[in-house]
Protein backbone atom coordinates (compact mmCIF):
# COMPACT_ATOMS: atom_id res chain seq x y z
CA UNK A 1 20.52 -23.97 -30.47
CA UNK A 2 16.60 -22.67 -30.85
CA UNK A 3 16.64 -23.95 -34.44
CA UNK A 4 17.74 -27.57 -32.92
CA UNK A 5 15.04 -27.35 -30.66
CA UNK A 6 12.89 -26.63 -34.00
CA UNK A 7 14.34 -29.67 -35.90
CA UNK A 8 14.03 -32.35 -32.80
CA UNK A 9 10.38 -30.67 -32.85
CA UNK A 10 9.86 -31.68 -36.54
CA UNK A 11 11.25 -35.04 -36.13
CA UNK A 12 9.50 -36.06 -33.27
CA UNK A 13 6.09 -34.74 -34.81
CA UNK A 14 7.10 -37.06 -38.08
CA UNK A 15 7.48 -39.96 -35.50
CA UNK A 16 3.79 -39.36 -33.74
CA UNK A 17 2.70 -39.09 -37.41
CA UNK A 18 3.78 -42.65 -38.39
CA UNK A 19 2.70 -44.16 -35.12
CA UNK A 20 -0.70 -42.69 -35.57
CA UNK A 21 -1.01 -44.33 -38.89
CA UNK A 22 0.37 -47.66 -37.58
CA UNK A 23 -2.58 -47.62 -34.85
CA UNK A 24 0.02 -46.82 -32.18
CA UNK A 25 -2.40 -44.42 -30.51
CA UNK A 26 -0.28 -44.25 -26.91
CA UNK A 27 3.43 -43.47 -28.63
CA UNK A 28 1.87 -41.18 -30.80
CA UNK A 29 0.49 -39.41 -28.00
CA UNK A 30 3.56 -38.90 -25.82
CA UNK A 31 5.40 -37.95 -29.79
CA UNK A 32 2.61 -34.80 -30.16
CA UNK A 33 3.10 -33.90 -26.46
CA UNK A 34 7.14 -34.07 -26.76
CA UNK A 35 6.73 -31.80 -30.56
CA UNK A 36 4.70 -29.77 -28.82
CA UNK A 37 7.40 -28.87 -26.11
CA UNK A 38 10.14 -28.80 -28.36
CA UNK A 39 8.55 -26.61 -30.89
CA UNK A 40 7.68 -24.43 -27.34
CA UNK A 41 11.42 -24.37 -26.01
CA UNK A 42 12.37 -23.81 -29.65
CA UNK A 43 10.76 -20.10 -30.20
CA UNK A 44 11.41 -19.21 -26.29
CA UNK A 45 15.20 -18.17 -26.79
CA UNK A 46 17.23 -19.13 -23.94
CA UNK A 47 20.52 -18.94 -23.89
CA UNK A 48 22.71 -21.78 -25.02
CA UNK A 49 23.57 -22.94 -21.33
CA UNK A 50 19.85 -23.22 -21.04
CA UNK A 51 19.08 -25.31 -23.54
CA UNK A 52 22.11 -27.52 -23.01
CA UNK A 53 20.47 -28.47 -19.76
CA UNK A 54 16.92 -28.95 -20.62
CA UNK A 55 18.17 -31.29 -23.47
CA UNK A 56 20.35 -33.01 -20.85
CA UNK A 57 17.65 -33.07 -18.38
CA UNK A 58 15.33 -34.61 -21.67
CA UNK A 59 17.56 -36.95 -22.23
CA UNK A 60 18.04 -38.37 -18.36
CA UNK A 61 14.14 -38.59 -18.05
CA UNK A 62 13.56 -40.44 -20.94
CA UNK A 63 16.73 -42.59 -20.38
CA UNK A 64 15.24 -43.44 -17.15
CA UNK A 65 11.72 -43.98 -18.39
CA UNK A 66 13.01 -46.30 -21.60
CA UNK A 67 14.87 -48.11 -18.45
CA UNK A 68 11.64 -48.26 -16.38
CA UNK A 69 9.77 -49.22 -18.88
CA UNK A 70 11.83 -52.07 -20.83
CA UNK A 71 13.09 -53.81 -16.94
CA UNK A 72 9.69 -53.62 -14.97
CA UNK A 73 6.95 -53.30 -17.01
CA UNK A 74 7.68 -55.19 -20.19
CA UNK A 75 8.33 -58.53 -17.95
CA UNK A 76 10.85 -61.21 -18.90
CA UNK A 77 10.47 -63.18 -22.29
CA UNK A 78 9.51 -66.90 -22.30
C-alpha cells in the first residue's frame, strides 16, 4: 500500500507538471503540494488500515472541495 502511495505521488507530480506548462500556475501548485504528501505518506510505512483511511479521508476532502468549488464559487452559466 506504500508503493500506491508512491505511484498516486508520481501521477499527481506528472499532473502539476502539465499544468505548469499550460500556465495553470494555481492547480499546479495544490498538484506539487498533494506529490509532495503522497510521496511523504508513501516512505512513512503505516500499516495498511492506516493508509486505507488517510486515502479515504483524501478522497472526502477533495470530494468536498471539487463540490465547494464547482456549486459556489464557479457561479451559474449564462
Amino acid at each position: 500500500m506504500a508503493r500506491m502511495f508512491r505511484v498516486l505521488g508520481f501521477f499527481t507530480l506528472v499532473i502539476a507538471l502539465m499544468s505548469f506548462a499550460g500556465d495553470m500556475w494555481e492547480m499546479s501548485l495544490l498538484f506539487f503540494i498533494q506529490s509532495a504528501v503522497f510521496f511523504l505518506f508513501g516512505y512513512l510505512n503505516f500499516t495498511e488500515r492506516t493508509y486505507i483511511f488517510m486515502f479515504w479521508g483524501y478522497m472526502i476532502i477533495a470530494f468536498l472541495g471539487f463540490t465547494y468549488w464547482s456549486v459556489f464559487e464557479m457561479g451559474l452559466p449564462y
